[in-house]
N, C-alpha and C. Protein backbone atom coordinates (compact mmCIF):
# COMPACT_ATOMS: atom_id res chain seq x y z
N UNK A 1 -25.17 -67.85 -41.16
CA UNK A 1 -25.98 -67.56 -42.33
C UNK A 1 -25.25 -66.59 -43.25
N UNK A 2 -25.42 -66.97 -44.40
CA UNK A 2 -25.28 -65.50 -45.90
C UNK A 2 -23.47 -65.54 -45.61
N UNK A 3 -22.93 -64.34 -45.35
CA UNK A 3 -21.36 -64.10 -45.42
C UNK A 3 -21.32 -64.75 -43.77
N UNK A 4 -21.68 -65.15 -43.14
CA UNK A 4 -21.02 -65.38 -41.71
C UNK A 4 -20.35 -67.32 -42.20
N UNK A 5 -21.02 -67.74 -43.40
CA UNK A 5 -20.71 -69.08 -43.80
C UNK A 5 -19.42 -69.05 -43.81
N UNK A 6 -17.96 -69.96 -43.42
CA UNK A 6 -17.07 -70.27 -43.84
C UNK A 6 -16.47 -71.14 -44.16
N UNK A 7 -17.02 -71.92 -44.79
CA UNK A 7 -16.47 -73.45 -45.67
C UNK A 7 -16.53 -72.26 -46.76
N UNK A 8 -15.55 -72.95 -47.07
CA UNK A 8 -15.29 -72.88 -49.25
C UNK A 8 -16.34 -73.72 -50.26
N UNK A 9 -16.86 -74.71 -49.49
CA UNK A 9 -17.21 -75.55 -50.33
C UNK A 9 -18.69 -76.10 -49.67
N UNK A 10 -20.25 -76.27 -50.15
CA UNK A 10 -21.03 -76.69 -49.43
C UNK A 10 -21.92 -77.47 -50.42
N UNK A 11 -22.86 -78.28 -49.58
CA UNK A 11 -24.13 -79.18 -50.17
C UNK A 11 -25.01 -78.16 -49.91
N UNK A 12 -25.83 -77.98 -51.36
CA UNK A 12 -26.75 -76.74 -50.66
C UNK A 12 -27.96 -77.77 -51.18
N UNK A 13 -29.27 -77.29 -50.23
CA UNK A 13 -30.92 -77.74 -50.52
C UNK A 13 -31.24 -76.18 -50.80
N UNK A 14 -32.17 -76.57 -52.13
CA UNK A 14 -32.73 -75.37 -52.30
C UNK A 14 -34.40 -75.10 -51.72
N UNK A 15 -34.92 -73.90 -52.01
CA UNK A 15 -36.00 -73.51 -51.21
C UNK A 15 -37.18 -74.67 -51.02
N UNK A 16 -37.19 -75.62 -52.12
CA UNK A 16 -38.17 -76.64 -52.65
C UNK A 16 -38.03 -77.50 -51.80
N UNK A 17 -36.76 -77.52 -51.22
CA UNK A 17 -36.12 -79.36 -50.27
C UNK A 17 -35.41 -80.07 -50.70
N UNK A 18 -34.93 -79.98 -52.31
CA UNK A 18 -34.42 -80.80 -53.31
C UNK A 18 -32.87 -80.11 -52.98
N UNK A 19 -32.08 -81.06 -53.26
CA UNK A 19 -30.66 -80.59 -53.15
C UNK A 19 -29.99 -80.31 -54.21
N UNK A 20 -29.40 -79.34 -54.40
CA UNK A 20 -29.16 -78.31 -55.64
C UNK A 20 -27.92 -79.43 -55.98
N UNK A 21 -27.14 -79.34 -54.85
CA UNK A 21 -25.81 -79.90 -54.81
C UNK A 21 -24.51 -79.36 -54.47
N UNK A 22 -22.92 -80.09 -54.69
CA UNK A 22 -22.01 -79.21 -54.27
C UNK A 22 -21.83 -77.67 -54.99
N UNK A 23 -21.53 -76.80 -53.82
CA UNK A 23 -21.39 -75.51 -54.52
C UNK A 23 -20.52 -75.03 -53.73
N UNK A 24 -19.71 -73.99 -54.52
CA UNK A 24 -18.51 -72.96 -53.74
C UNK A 24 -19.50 -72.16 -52.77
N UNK A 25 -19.07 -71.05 -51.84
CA UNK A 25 -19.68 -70.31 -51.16
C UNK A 25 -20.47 -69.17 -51.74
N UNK A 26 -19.16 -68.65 -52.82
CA UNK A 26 -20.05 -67.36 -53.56
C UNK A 26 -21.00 -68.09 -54.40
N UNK A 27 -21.09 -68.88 -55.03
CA UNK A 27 -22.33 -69.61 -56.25
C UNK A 27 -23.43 -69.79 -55.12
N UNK A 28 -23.61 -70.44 -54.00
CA UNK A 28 -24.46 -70.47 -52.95
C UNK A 28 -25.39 -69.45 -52.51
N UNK A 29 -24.56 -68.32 -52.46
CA UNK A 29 -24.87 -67.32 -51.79
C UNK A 29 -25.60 -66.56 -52.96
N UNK A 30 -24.94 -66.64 -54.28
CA UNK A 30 -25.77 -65.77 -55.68
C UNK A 30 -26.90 -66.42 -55.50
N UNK A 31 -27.15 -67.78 -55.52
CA UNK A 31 -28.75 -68.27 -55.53
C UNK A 31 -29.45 -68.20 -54.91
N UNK A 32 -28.85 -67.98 -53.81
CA UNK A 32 -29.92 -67.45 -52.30
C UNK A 32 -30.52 -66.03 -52.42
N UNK A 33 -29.81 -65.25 -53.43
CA UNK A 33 -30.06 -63.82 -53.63
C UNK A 33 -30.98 -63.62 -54.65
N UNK A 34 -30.37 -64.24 -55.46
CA UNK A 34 -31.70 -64.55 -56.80
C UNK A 34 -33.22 -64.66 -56.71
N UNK A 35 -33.34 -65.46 -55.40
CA UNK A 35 -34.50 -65.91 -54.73
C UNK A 35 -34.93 -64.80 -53.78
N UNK A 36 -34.29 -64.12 -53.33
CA UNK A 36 -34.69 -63.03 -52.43
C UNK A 36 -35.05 -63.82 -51.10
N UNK A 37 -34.01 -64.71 -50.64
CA UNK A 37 -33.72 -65.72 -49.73
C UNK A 37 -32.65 -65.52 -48.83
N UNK A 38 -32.21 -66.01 -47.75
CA UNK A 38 -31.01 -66.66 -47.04
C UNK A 38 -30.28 -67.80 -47.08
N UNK A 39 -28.94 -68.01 -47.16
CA UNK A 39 -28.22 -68.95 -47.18
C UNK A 39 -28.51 -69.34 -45.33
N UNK A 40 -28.64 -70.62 -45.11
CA UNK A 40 -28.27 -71.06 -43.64
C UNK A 40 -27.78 -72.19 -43.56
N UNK A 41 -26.55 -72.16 -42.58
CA UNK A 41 -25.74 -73.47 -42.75
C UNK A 41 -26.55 -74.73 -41.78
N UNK A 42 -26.72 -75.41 -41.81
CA UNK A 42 -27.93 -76.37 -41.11
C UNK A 42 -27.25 -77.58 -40.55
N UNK A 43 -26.17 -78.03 -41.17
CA UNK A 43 -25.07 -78.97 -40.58
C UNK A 43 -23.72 -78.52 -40.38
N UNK A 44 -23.39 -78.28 -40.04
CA UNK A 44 -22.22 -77.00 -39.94
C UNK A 44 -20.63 -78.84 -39.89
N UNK A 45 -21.32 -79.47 -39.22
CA UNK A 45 -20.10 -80.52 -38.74
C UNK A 45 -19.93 -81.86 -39.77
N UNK A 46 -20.98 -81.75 -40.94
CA UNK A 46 -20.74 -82.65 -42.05
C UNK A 46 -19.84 -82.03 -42.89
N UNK A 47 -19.17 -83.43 -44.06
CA UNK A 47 -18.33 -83.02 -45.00
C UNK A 47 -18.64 -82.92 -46.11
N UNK A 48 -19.18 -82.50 -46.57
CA UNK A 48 -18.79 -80.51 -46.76
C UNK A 48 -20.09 -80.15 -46.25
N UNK A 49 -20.09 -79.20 -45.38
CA UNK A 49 -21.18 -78.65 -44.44
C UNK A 49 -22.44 -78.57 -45.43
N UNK A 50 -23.89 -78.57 -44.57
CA UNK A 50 -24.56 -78.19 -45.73
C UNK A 50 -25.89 -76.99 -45.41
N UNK A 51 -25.85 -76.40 -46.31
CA UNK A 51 -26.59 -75.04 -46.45
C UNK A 51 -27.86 -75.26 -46.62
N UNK A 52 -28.84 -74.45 -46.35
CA UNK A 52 -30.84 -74.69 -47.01
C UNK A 52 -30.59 -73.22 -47.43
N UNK A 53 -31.42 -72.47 -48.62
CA UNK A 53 -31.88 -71.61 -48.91
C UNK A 53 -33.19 -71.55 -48.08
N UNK A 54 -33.62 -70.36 -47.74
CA UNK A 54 -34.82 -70.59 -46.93
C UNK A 54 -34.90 -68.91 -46.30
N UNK A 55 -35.81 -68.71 -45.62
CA UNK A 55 -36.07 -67.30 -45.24
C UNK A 55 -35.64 -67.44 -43.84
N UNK A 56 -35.28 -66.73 -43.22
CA UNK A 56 -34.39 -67.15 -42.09
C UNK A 56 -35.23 -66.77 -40.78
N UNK A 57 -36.23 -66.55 -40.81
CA UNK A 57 -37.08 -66.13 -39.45
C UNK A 57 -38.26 -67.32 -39.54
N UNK A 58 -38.30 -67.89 -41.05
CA UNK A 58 -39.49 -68.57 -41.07
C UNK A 58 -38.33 -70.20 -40.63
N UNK A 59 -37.65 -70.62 -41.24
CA UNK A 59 -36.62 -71.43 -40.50
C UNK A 59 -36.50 -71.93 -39.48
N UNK A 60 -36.35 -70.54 -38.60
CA UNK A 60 -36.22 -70.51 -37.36
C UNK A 60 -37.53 -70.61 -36.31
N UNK A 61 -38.69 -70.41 -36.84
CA UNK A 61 -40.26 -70.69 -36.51
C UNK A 61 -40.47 -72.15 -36.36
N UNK A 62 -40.28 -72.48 -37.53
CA UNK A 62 -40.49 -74.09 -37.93
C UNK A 62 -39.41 -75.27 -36.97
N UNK A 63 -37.83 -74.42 -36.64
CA UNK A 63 -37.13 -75.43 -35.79
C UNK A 63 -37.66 -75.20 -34.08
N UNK A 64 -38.41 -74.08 -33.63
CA UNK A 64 -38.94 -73.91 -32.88
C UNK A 64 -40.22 -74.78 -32.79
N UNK A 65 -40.43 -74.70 -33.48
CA UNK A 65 -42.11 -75.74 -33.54
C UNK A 65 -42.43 -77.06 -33.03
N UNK A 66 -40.92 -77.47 -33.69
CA UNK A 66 -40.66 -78.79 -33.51
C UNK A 66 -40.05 -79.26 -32.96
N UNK A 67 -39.17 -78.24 -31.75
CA UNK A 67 -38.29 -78.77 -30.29
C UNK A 67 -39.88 -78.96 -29.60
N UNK A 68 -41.02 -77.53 -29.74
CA UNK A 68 -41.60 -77.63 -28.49
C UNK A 68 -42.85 -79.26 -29.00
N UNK A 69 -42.49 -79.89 -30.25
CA UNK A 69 -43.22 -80.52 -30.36
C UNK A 69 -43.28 -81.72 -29.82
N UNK A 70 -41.74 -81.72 -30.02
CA UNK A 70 -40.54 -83.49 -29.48
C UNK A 70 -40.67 -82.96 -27.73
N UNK A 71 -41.23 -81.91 -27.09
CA UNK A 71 -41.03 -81.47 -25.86
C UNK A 71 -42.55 -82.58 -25.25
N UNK A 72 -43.31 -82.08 -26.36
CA UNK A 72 -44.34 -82.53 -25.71
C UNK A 72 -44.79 -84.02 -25.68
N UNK A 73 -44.65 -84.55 -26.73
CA UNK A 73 -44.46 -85.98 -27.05
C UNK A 73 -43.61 -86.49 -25.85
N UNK A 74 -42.47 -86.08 -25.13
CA UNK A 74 -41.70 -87.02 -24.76
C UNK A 74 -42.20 -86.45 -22.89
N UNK A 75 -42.71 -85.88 -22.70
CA UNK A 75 -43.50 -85.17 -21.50
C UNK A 75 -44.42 -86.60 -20.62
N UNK A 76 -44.75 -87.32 -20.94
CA UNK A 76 -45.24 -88.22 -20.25
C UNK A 76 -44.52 -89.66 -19.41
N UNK A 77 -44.57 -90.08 -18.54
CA UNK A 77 -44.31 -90.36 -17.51
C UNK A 77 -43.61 -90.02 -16.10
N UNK A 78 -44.40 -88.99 -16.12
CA UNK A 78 -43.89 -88.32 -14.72
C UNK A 78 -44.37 -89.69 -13.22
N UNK A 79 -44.06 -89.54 -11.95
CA UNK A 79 -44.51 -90.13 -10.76
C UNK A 79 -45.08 -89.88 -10.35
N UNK A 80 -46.09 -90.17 -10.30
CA UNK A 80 -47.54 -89.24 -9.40
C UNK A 80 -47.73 -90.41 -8.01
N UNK A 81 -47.85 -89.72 -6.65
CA UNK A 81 -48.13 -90.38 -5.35
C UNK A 81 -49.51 -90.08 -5.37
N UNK A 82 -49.75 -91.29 -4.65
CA UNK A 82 -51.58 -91.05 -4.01
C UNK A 82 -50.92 -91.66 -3.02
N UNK A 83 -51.83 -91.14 -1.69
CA UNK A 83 -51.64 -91.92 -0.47
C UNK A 83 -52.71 -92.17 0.46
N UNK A 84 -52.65 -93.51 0.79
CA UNK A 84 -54.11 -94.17 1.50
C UNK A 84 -53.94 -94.49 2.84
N UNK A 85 -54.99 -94.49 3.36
CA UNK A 85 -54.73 -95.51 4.71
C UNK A 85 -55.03 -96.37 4.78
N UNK A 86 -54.84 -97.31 5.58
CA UNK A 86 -55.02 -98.77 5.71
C UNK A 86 -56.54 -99.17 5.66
N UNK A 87 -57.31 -98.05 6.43
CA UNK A 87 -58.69 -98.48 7.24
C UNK A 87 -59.71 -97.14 6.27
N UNK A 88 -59.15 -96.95 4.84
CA UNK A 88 -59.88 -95.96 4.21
C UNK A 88 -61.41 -96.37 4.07
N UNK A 89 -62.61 -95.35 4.65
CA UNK A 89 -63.68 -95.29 3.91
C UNK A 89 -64.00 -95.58 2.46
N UNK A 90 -64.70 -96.21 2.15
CA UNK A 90 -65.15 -96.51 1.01
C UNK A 90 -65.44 -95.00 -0.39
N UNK A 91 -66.28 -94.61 0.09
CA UNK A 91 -66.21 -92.95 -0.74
C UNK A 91 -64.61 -92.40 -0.83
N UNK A 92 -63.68 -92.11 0.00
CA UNK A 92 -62.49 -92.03 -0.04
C UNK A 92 -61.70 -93.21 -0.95
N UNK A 93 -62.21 -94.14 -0.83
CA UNK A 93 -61.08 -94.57 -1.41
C UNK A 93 -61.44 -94.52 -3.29
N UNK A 94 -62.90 -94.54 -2.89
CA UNK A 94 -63.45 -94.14 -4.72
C UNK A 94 -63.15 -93.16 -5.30
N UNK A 95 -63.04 -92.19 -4.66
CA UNK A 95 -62.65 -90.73 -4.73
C UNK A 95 -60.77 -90.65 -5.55
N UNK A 96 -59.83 -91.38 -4.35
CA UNK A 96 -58.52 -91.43 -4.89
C UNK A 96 -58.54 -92.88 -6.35
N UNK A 97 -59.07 -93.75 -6.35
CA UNK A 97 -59.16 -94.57 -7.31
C UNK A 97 -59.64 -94.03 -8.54
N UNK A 98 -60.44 -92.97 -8.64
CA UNK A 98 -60.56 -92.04 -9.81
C UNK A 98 -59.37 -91.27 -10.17
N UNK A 99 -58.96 -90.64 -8.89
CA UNK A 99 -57.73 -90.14 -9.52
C UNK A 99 -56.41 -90.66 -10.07
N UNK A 100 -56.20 -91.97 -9.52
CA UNK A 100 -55.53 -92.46 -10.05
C UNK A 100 -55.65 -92.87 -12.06
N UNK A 101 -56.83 -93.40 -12.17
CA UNK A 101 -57.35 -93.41 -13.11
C UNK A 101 -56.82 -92.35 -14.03
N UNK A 102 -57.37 -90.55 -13.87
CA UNK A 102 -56.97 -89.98 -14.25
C UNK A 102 -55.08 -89.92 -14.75
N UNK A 103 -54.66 -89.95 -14.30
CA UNK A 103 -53.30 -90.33 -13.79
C UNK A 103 -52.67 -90.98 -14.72
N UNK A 104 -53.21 -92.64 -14.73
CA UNK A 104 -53.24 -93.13 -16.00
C UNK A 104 -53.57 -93.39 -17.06
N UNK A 105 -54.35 -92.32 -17.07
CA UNK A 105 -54.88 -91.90 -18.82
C UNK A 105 -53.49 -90.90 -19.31
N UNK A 106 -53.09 -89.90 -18.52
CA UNK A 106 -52.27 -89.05 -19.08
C UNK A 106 -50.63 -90.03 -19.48
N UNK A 107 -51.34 -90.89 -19.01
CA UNK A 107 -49.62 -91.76 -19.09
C UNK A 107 -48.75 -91.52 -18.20
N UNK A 108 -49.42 -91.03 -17.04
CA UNK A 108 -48.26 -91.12 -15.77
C UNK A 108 -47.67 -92.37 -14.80
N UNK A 109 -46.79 -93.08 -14.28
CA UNK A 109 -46.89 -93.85 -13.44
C UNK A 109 -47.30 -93.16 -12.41
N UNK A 110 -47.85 -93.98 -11.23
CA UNK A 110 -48.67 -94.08 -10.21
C UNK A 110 -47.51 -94.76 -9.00
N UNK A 111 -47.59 -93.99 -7.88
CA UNK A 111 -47.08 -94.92 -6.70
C UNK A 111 -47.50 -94.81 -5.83
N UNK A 112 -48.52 -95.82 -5.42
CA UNK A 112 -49.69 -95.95 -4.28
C UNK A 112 -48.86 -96.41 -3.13
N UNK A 113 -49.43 -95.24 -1.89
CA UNK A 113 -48.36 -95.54 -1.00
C UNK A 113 -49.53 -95.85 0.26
N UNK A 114 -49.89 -96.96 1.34
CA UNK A 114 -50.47 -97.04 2.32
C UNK A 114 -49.60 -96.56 3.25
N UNK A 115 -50.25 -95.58 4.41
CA UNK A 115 -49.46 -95.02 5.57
C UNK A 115 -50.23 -95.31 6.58
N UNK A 116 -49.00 -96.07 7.52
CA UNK A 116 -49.60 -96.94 8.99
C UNK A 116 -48.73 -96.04 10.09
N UNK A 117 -50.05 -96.06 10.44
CA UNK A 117 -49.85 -95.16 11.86
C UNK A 117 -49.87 -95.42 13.10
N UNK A 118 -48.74 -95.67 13.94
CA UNK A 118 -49.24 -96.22 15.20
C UNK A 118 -49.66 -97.53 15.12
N UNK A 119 -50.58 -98.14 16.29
CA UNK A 119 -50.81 -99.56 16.36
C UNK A 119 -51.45 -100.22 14.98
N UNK A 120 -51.85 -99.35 13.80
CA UNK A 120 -51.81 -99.67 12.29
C UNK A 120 -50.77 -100.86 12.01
N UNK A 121 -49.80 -101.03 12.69
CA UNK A 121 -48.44 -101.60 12.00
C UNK A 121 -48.99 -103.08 12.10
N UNK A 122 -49.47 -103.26 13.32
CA UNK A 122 -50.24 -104.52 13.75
C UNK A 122 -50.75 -105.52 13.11
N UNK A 123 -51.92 -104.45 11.80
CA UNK A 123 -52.52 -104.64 11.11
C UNK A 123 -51.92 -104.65 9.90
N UNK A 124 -50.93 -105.12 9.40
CA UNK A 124 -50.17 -105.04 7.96
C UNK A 124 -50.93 -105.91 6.56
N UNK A 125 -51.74 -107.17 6.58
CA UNK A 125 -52.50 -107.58 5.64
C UNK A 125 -53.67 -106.30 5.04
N UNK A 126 -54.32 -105.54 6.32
CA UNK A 126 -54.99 -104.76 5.73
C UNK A 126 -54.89 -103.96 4.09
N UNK A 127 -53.55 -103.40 4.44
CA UNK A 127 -52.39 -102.55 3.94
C UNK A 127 -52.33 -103.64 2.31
N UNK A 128 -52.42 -104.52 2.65
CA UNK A 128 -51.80 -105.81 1.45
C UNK A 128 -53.07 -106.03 0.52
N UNK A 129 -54.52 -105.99 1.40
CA UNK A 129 -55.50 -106.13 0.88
C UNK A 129 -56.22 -104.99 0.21
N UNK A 130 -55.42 -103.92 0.53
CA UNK A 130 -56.28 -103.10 0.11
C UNK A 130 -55.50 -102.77 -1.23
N UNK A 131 -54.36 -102.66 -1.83
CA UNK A 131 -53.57 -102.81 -2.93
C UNK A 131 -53.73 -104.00 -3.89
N UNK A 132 -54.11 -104.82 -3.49
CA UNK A 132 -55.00 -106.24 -3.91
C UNK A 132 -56.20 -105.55 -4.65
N UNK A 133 -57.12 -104.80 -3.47
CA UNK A 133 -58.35 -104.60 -4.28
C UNK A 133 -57.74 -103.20 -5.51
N UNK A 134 -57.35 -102.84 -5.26
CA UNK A 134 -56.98 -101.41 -6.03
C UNK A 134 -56.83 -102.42 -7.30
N UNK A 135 -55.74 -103.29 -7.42
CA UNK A 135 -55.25 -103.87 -8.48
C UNK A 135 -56.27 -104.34 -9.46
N UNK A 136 -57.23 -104.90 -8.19
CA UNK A 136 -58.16 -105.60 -9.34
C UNK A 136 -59.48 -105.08 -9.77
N UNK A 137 -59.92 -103.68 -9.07
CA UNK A 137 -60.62 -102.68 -9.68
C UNK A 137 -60.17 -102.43 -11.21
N UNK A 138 -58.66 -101.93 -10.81
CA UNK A 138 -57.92 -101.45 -12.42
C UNK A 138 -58.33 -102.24 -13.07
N UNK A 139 -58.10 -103.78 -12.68
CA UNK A 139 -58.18 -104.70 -13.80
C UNK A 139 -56.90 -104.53 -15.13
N UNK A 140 -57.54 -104.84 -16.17
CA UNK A 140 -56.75 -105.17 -17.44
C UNK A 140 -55.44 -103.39 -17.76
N UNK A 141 -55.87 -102.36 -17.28
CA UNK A 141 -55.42 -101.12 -18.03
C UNK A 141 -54.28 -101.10 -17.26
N UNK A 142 -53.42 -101.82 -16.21
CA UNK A 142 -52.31 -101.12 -15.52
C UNK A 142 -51.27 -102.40 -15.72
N UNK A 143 -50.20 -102.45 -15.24
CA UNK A 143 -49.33 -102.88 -15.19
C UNK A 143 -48.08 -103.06 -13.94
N UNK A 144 -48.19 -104.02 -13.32
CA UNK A 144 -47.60 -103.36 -11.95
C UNK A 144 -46.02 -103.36 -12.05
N UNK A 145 -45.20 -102.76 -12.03
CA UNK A 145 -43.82 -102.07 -12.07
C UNK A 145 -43.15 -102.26 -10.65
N UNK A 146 -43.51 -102.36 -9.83
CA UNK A 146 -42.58 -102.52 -8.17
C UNK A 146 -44.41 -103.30 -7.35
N UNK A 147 -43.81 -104.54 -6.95
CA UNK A 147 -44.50 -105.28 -5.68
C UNK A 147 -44.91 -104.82 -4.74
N UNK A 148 -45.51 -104.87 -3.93
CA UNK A 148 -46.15 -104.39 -3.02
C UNK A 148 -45.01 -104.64 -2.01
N UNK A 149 -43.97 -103.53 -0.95
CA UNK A 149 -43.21 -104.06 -0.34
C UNK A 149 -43.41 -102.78 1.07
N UNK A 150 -42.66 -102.67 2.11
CA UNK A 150 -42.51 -101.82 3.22
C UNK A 150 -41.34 -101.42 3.05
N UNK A 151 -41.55 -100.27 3.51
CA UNK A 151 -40.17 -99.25 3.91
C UNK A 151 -40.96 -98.46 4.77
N UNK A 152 -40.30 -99.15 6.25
CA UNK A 152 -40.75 -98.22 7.38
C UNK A 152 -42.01 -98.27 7.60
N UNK A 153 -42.74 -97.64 7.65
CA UNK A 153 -44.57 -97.56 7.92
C UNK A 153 -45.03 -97.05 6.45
N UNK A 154 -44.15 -97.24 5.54
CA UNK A 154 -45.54 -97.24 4.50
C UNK A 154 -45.24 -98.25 3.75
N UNK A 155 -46.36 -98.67 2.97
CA UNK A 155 -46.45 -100.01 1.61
C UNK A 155 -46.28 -99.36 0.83
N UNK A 156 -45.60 -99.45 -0.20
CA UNK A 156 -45.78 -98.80 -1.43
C UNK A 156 -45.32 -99.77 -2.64
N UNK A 157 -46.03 -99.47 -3.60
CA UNK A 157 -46.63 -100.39 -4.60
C UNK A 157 -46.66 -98.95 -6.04
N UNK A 158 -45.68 -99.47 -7.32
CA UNK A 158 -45.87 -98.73 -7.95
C UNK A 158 -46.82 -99.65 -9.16
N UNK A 159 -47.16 -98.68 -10.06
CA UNK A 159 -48.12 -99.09 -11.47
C UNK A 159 -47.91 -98.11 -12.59
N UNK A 160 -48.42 -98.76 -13.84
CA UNK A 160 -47.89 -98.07 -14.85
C UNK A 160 -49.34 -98.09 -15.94
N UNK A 161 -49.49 -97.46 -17.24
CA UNK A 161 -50.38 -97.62 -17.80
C UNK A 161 -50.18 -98.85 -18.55
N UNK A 162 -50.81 -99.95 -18.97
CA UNK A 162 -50.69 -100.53 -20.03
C UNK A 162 -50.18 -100.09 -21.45
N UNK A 163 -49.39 -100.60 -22.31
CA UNK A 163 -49.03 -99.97 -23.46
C UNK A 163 -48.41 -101.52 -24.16
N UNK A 164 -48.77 -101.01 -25.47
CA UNK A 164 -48.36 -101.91 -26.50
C UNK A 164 -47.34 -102.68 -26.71
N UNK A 165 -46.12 -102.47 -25.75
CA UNK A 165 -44.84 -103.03 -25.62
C UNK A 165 -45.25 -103.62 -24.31
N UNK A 166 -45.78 -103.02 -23.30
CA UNK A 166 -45.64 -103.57 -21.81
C UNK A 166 -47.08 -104.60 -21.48
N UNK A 167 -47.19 -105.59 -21.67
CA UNK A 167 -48.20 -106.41 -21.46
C UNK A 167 -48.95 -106.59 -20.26
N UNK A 168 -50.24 -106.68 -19.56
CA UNK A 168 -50.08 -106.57 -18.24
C UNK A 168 -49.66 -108.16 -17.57
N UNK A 169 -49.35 -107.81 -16.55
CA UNK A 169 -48.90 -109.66 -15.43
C UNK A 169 -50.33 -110.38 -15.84
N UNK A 170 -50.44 -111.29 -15.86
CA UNK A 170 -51.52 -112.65 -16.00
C UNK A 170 -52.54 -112.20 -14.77
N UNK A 171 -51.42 -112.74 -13.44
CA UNK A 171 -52.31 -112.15 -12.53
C UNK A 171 -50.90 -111.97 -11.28
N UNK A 172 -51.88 -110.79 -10.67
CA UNK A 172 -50.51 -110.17 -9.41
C UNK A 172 -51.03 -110.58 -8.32
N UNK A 173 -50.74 -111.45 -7.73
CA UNK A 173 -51.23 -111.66 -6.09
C UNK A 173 -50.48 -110.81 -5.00
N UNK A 174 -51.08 -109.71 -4.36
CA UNK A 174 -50.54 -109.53 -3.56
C UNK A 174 -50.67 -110.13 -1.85
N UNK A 175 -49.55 -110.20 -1.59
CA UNK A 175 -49.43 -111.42 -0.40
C UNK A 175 -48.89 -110.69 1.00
N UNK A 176 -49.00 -110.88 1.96
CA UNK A 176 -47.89 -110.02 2.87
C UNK A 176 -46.95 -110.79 3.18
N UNK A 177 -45.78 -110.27 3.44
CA UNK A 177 -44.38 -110.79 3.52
C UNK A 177 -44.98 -111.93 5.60
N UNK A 178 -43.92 -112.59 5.15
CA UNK A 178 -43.83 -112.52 6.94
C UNK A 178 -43.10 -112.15 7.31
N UNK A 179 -43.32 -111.80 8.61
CA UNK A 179 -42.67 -110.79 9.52
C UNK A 179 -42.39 -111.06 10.75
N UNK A 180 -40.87 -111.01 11.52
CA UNK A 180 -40.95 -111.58 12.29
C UNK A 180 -40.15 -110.59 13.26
């Protein structure tokens, strides 16, 4: 900023937004003074660098404003786990199906994981059916992103929110693999 500038030569915007145009350093710097302003160099790596007149704390407010703004905008899709059992109670499983819900309102993906325990393994359609029903509770608002598959003793099955680019599947059958 002000004398720390060292190009000879700059594009200056004046306080308004409008671009004054090319100017030497000292002509730059007189108009920034005139105004009872700061010179700040704002592109430092264009040719010929370019300067804003502007107050230099309020500047610096406003480029703050708007990292934490692009922070927050771009903050959504984190992975959120829920995890079920095969042989879940009904109230339980209403209970996590809300939260999921929640989940995907904020725009998070979801990765519903069934955990089989012991002679559970036996029973693997359970596991298939019950991601079946999940699916078709959601209905129309989700989008399924990874199949219903095993790794080890758990199913896991990811989902996503619906969105304007991502259409949901027609319809997702979930099936159990065979196993042999």
């Amino acid at each position: 900023m002000n004398e720390e500038i060292r190009a000879p030569e700059l594009r200056v915007i004046g306080e308004d937004g409008k671009q004054v145009g090319l100017l030497d350093r000292s002509t730059a710097l007189a108009k920034a003074r005139e105004v009872e302003l700061d010179l700040i160099e704002i592109a430092p790596g264009a040719k010929p660098p370019v300067a804003k007149i502007a107050d230099l704390g309020k500047y610096i407010y406003q480029e703050e404003k708007k990292k934490k703004a692009g922070a927050r905008k771009s903050k959504g899709g984190e992975v959120k786990e829920i995890r079920l059992s095969p042989f879940i109670a009904e109230n339980d499983y209403n209970t996590r199906l809300e939260r999921v819900k929640e989940f995907l309102k904020e725009k998070n993906k979801v990765k519903l994981t069934v955990v089989f325990k012991g002679r559970q393994m036996g029973s693997r359609g359970f596991g298939y059916d019950l991601l079946g029903k999940t699916i078709k509770d959601l209905g129309e608002t989700i989008h399924v992103d990874m199949e219903p598959k095993f790794i080890g003793r758990h199913l896991i099955m990811t989902i996503s929110p619906v969105t304007k680019s991502a259409k949901p599947k027609e319809e997702v059958e979930v099936k159990e693999k065979e196993t042999k």
